[in-house]
N, C-alpha and C. Protein backbone atom coordinates (compact mmCIF):
# COMPACT_ATOMS: atom_id res chain seq x y z
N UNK A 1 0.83 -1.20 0.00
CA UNK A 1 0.00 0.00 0.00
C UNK A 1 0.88 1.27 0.00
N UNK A 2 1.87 1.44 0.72
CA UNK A 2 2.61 2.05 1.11
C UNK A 2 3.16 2.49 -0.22
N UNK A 3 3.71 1.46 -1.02
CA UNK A 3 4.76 1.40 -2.56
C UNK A 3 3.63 2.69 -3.44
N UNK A 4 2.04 1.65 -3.11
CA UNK A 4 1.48 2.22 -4.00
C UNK A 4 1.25 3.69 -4.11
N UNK A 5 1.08 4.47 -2.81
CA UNK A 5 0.76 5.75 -2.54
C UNK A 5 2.27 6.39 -3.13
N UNK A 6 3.25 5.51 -2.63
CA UNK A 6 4.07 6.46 -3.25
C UNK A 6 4.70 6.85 -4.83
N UNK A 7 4.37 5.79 -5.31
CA UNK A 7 4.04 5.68 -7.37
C UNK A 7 3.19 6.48 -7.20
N UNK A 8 1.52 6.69 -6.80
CA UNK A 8 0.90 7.63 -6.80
C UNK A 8 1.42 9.23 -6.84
N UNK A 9 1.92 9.53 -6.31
CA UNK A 9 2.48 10.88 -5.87
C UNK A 9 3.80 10.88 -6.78
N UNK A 10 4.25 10.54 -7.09
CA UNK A 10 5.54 10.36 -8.22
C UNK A 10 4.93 11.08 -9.43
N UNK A 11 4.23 9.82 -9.85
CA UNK A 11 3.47 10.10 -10.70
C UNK A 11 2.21 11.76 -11.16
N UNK A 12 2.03 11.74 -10.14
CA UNK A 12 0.89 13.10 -10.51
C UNK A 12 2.38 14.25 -10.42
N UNK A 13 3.22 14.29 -9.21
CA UNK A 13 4.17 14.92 -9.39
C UNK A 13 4.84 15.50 -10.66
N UNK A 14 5.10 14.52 -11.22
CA UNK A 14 5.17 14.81 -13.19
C UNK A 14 4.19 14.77 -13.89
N UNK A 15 3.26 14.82 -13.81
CA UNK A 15 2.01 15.36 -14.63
C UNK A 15 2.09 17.03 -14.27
N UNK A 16 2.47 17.27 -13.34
CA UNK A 16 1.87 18.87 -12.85
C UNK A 16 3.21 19.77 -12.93
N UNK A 17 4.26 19.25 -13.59
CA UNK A 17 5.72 19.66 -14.02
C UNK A 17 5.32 20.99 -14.29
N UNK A 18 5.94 22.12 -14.31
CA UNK A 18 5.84 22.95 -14.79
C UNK A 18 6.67 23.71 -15.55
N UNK A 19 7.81 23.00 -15.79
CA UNK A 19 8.82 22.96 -16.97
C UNK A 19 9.41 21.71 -17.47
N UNK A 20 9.54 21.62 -18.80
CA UNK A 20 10.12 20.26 -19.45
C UNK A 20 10.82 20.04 -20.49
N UNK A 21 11.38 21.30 -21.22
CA UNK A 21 12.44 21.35 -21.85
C UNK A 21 13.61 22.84 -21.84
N UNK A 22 14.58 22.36 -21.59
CA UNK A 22 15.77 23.33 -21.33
C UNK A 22 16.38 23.19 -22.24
N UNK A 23 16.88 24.80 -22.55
CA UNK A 23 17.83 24.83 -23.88
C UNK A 23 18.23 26.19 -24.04
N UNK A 24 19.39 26.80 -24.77
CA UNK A 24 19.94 27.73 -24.53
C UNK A 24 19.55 28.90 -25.62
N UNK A 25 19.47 30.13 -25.62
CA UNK A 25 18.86 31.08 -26.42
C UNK A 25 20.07 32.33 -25.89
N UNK A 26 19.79 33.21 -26.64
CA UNK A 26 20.21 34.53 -26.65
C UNK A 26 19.06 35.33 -25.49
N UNK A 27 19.22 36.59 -24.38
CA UNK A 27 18.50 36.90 -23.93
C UNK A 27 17.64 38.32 -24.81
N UNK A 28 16.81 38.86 -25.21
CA UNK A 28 16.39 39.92 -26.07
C UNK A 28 16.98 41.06 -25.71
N UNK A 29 16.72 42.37 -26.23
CA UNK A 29 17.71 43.39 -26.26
C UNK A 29 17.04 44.16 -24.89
N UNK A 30 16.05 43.53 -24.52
CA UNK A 30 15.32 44.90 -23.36
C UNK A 30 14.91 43.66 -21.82
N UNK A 31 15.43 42.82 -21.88
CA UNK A 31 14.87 42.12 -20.47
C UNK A 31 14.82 42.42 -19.37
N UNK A 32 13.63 42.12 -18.72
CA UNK A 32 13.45 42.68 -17.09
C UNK A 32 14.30 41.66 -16.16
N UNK A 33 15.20 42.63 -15.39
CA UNK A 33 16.14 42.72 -14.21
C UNK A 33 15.23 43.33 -13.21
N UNK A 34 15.20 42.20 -12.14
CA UNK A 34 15.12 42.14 -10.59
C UNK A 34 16.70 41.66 -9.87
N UNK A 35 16.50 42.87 -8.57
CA UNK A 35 17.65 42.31 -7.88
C UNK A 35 17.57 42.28 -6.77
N UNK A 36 18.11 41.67 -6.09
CA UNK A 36 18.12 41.15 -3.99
C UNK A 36 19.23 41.64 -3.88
N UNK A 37 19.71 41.94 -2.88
CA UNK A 37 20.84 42.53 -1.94
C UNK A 37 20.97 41.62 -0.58
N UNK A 38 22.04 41.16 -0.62
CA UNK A 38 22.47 41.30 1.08
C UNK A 38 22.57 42.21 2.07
N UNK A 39 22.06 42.14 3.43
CA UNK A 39 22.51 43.50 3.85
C UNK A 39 24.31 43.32 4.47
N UNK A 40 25.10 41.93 3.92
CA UNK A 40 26.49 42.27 4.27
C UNK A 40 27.34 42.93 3.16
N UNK A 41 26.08 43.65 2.03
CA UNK A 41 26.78 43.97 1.04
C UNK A 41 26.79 42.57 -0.61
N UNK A 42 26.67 43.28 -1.38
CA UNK A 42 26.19 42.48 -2.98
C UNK A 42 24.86 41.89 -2.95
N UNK A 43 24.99 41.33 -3.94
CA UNK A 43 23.56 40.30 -4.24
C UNK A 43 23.20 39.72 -5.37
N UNK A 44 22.34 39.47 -5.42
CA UNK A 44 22.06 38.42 -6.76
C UNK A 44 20.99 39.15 -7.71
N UNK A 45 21.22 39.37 -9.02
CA UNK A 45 20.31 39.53 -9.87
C UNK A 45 19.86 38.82 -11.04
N UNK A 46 18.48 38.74 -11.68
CA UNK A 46 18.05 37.93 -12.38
C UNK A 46 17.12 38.43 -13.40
N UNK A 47 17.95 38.30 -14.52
CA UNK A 47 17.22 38.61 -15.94
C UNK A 47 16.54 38.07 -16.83
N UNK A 48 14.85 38.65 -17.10
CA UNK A 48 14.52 37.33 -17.68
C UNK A 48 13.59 37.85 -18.83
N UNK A 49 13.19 36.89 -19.92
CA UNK A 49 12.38 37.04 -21.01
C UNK A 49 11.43 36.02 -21.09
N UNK A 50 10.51 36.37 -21.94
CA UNK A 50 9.76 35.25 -22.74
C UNK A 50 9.45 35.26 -24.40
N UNK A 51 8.95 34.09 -24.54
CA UNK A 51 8.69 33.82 -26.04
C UNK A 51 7.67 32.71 -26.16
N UNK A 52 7.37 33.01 -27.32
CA UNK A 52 6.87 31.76 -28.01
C UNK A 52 7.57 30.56 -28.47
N UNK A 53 6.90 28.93 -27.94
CA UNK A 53 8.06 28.38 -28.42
C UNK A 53 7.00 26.76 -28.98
N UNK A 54 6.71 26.57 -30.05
CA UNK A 54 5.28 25.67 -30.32
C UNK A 54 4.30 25.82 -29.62
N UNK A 55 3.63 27.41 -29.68
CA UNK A 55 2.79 27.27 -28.96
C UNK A 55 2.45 27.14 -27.41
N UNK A 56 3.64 27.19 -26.74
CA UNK A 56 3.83 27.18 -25.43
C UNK A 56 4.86 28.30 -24.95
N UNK A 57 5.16 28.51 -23.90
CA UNK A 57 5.38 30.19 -23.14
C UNK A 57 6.77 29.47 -23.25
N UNK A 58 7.80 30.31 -23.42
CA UNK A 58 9.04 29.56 -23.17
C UNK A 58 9.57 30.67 -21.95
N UNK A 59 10.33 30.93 -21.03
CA UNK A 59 11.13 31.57 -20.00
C UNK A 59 12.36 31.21 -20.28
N UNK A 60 13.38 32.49 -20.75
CA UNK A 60 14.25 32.88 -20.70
C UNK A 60 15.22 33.00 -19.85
N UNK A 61 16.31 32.85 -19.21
CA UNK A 61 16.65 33.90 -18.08
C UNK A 61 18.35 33.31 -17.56
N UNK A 62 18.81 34.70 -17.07
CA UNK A 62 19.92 34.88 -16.33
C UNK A 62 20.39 34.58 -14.88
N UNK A 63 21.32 34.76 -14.19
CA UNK A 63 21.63 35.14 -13.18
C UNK A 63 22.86 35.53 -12.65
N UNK A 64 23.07 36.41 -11.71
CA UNK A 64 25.04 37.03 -12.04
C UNK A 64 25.23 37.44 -10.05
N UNK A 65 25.72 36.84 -9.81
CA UNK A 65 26.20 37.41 -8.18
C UNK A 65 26.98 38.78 -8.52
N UNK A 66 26.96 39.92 -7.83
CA UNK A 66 27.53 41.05 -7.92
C UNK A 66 28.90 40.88 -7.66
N UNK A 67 30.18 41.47 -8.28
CA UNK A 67 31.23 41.64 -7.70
C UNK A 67 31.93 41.97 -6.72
N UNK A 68 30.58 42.59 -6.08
CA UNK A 68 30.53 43.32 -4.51
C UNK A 68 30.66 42.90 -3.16
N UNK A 69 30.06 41.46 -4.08
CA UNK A 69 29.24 40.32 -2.48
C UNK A 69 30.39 40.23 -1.51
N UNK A 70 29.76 40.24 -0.40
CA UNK A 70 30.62 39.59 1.05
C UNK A 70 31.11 38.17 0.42
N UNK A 71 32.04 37.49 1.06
CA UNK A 71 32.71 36.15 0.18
C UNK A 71 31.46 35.29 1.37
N UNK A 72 31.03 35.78 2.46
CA UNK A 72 30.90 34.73 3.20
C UNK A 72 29.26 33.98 2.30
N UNK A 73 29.01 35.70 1.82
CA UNK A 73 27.56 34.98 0.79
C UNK A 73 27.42 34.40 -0.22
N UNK A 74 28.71 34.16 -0.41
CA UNK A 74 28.82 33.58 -2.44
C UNK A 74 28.37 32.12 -1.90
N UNK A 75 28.22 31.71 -0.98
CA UNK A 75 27.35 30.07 -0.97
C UNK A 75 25.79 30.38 -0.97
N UNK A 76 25.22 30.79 -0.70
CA UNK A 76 24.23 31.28 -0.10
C UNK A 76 23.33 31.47 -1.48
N UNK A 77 23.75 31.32 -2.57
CA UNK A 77 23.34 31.78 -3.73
C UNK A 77 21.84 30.46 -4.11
N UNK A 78 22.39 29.10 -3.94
CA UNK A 78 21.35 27.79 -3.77
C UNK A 78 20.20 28.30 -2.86
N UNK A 79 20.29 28.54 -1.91
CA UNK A 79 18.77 29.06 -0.80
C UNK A 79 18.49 30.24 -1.27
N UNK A 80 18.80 31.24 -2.47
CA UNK A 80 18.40 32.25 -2.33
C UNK A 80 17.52 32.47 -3.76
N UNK A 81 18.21 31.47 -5.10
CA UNK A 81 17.62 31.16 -6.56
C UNK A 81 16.17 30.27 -5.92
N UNK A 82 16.74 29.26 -5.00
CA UNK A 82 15.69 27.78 -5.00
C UNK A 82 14.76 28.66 -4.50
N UNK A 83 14.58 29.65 -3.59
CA UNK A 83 13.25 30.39 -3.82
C UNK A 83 12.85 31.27 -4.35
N UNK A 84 12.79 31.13 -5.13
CA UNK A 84 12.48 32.35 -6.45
C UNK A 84 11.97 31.91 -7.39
N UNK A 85 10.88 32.78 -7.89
CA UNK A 85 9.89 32.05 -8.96
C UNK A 85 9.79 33.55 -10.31
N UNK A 86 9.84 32.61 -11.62
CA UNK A 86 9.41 33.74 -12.53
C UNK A 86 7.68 33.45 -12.70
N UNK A 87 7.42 34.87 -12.46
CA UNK A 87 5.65 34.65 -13.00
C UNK A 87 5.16 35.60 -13.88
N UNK A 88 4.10 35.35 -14.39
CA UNK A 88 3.69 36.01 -15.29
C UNK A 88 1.73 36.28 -15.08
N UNK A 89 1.57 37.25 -15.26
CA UNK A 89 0.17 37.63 -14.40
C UNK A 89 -0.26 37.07 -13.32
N UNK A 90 0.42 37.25 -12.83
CA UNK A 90 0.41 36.75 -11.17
C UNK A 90 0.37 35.28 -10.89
N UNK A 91 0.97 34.76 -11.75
CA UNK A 91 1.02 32.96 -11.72
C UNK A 91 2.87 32.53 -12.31
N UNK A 92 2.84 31.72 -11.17
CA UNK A 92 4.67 31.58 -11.50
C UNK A 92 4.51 30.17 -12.75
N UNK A 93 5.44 31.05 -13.73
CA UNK A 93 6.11 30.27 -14.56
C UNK A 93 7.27 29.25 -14.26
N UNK A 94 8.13 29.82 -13.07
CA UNK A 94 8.98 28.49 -12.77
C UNK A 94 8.77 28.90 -11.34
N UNK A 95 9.60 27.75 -10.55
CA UNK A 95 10.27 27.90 -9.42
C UNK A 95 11.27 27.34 -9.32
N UNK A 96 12.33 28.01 -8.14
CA UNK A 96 13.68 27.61 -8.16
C UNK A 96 14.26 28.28 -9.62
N UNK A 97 15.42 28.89 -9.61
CA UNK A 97 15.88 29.64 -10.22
C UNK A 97 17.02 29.43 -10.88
N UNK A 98 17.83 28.32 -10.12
CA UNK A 98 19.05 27.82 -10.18
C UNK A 98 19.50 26.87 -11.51
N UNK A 99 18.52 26.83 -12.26
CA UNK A 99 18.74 25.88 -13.55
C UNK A 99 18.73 27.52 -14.03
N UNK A 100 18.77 28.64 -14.31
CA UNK A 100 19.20 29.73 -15.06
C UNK A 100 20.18 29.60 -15.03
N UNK A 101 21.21 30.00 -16.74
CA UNK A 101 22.53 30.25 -16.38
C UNK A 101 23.25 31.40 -15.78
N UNK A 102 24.43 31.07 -15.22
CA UNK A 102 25.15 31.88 -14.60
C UNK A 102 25.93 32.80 -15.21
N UNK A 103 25.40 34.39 -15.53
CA UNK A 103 26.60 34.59 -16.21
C UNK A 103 27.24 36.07 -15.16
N UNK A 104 28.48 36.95 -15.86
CA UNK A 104 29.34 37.96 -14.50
C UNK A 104 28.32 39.29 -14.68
N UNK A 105 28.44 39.82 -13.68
CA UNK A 105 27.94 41.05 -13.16
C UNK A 105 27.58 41.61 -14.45
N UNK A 106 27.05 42.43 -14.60
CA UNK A 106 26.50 43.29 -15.86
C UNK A 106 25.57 44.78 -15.69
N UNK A 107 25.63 45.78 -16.69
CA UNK A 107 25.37 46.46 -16.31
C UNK A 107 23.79 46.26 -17.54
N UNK A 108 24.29 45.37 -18.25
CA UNK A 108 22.87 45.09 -19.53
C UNK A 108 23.05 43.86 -19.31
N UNK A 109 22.12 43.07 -19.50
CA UNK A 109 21.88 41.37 -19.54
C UNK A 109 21.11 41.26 -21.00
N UNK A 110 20.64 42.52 -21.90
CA UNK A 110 20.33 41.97 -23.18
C UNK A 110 21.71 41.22 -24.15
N UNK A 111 21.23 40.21 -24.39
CA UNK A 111 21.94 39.28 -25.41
C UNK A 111 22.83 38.49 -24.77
N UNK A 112 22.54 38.46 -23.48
CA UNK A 112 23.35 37.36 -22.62
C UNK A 112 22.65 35.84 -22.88
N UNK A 113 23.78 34.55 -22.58
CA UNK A 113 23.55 33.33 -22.90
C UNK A 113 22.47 32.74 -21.86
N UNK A 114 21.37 32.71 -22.56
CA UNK A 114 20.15 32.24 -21.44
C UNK A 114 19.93 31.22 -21.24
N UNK A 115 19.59 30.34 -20.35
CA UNK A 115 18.81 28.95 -20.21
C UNK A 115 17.43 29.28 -20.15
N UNK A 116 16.82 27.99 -21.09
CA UNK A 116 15.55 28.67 -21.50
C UNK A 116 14.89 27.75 -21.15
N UNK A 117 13.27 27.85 -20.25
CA UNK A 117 12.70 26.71 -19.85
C UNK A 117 11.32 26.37 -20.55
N UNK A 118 11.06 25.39 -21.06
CA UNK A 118 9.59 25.53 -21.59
C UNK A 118 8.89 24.86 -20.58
N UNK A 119 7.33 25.89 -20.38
CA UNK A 119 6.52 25.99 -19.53
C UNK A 119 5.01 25.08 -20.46
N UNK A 120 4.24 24.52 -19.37
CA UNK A 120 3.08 24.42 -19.96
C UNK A 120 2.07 25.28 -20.04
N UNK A 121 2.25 26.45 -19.75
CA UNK A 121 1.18 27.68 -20.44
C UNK A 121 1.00 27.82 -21.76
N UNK A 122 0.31 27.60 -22.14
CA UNK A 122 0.03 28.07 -23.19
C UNK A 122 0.03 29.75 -23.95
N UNK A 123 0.85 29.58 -25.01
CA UNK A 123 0.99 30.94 -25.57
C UNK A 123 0.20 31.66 -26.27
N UNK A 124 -0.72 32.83 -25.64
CA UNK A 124 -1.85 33.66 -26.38
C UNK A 124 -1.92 34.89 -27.14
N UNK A 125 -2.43 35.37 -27.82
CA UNK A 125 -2.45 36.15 -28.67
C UNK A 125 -1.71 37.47 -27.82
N UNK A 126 -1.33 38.36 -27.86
CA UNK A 126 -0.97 39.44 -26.54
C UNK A 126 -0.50 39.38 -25.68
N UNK A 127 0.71 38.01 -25.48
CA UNK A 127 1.51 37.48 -24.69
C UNK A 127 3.23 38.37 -25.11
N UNK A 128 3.04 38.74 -26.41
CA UNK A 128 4.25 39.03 -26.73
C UNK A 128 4.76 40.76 -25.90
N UNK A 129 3.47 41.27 -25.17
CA UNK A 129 3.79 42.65 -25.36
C UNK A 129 3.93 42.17 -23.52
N UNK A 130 3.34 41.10 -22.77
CA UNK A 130 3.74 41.20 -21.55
C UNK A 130 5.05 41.00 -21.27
N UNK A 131 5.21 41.39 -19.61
CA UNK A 131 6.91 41.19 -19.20
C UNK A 131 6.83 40.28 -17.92
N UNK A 132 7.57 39.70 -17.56
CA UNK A 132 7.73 38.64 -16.49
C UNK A 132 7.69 39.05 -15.54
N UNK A 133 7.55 39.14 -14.31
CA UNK A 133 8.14 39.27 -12.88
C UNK A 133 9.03 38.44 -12.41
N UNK A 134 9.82 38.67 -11.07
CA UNK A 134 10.71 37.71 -10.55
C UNK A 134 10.31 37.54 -8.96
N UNK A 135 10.15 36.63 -8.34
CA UNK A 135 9.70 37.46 -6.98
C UNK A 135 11.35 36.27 -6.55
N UNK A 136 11.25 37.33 -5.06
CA UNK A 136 12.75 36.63 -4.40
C UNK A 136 12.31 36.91 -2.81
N UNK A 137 11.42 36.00 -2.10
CA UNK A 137 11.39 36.14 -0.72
C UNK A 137 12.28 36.73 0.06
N UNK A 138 11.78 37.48 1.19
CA UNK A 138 13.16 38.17 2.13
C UNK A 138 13.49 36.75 2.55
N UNK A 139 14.75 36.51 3.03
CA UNK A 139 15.34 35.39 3.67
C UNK A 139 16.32 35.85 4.59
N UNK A 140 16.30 34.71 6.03
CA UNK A 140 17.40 35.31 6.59
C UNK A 140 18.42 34.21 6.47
N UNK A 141 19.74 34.47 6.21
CA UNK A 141 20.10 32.88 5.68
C UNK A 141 21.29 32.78 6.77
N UNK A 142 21.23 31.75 7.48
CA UNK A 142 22.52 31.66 8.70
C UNK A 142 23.62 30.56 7.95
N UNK A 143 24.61 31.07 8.29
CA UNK A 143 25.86 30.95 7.92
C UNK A 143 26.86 30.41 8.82
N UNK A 144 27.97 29.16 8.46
CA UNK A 144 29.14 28.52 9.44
C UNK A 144 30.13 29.11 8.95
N UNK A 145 30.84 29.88 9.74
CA UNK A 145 32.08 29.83 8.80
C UNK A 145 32.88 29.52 9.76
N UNK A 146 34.17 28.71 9.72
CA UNK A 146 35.12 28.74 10.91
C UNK A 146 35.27 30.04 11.38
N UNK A 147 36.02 31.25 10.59
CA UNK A 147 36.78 31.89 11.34
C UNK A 147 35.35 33.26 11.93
N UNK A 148 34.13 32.94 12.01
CA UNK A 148 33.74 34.44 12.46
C UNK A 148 32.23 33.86 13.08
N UNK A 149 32.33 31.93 13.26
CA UNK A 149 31.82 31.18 13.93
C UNK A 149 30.26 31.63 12.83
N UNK A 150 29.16 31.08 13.82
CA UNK A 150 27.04 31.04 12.97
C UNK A 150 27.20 33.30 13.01
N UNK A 151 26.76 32.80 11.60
CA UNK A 151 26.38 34.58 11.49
C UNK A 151 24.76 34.32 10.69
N UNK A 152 24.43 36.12 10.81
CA UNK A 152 22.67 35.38 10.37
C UNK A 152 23.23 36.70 8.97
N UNK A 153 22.62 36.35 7.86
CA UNK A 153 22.33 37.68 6.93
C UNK A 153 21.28 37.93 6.26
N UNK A 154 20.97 38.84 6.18
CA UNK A 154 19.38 38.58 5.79
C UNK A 154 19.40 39.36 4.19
N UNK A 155 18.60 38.72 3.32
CA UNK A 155 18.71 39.23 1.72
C UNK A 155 16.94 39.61 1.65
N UNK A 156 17.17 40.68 0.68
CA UNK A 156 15.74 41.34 0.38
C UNK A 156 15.36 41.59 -0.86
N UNK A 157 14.48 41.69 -1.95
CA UNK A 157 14.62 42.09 -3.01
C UNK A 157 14.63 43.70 -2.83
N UNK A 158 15.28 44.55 -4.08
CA UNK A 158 15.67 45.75 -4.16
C UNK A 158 14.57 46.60 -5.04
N UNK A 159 14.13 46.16 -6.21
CA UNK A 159 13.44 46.41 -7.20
C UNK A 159 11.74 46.36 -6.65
N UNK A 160 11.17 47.82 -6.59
CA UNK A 160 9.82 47.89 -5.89
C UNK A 160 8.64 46.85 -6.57
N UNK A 161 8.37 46.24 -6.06
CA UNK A 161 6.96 45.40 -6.17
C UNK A 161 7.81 44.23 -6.78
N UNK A 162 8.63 43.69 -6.23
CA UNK A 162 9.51 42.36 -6.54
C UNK A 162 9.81 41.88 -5.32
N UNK A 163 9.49 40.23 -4.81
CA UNK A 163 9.19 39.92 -3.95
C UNK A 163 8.40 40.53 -2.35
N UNK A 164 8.31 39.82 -0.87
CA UNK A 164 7.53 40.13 -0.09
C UNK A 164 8.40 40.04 0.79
């Protein structure tokens, strides 16, 4: 019974995927950038597009740690993508962020090397003129380091009406 519930849940689990093919694109010349900050200093930003791709929404997108960052936050980058969702009229297109590629600091992210996710939304007439959101939860993310022992830092998004 046990086996079975859990094939059960496997199973619907990938039915309700909400991305299923990755592949690499150019980013467009005007993409929307959201960014989070640490308050020990840097942060993470994330650039993203959409398209049409058979009829289905495809998501675009970047991501670049600032040159700025505290070193103790350059790990911190996994807990801070994995919650983060791109959405689009108020419904997230992905979650977890971390399959975006990584590319360096930037002051433009148009025509940067994107990882591109195809979504099961369907692509509608007047889809081309919308723009994505990014949301990036405040987090407080605690930290080991040997030499300065558990520190707490807390990251926020920067960009008004981008994350809560």
């Amino acid at each position: 019974m046990k086996y079975s519930l859990a094939l059960l849940v496997g199973l619907l689990s990938a039915c309700t995927s909400t991305s299923n093919v990755t592949t690499r694109a150019l980013l467009g010349p005007d993409p929307v950038v959201f960014e989070g900050r640490y308050d020990s200093g840097g942060g993470i930003a994330v650039a993203t597009d959409i398209r049409e791709h058979n009829g289905k929404t495809m998501v675009c997108g970047v991501w670049s740690q600032s040159d700025d960052q505290a070193s103790i936050t350059r790990g911190a980058k996994t807990e801070v993508l994995g919650a983060g969702s791109i959405n689009l009229e108020g419904k997230a297109l992905m979650r977890g962020l971390g399959r975006l590629n990584e590319v360096a600091d930037a002051a433009d992210y148009g025509g940067a090397p994107a990882s591109c996710i195809l979504t099961d939304r369907d692509w509608k007439r007047g889809d081309e003129g919308l723009r994505p959101t990014v949301r990036f939860p405040r987090k407080e993310i605690y930290i080991d380091a040997e030499d300065v022992g558990s520190d707490m830092v807390r990251f926020a998004p920067v960009v008004p009406g981008n994350g809560g």
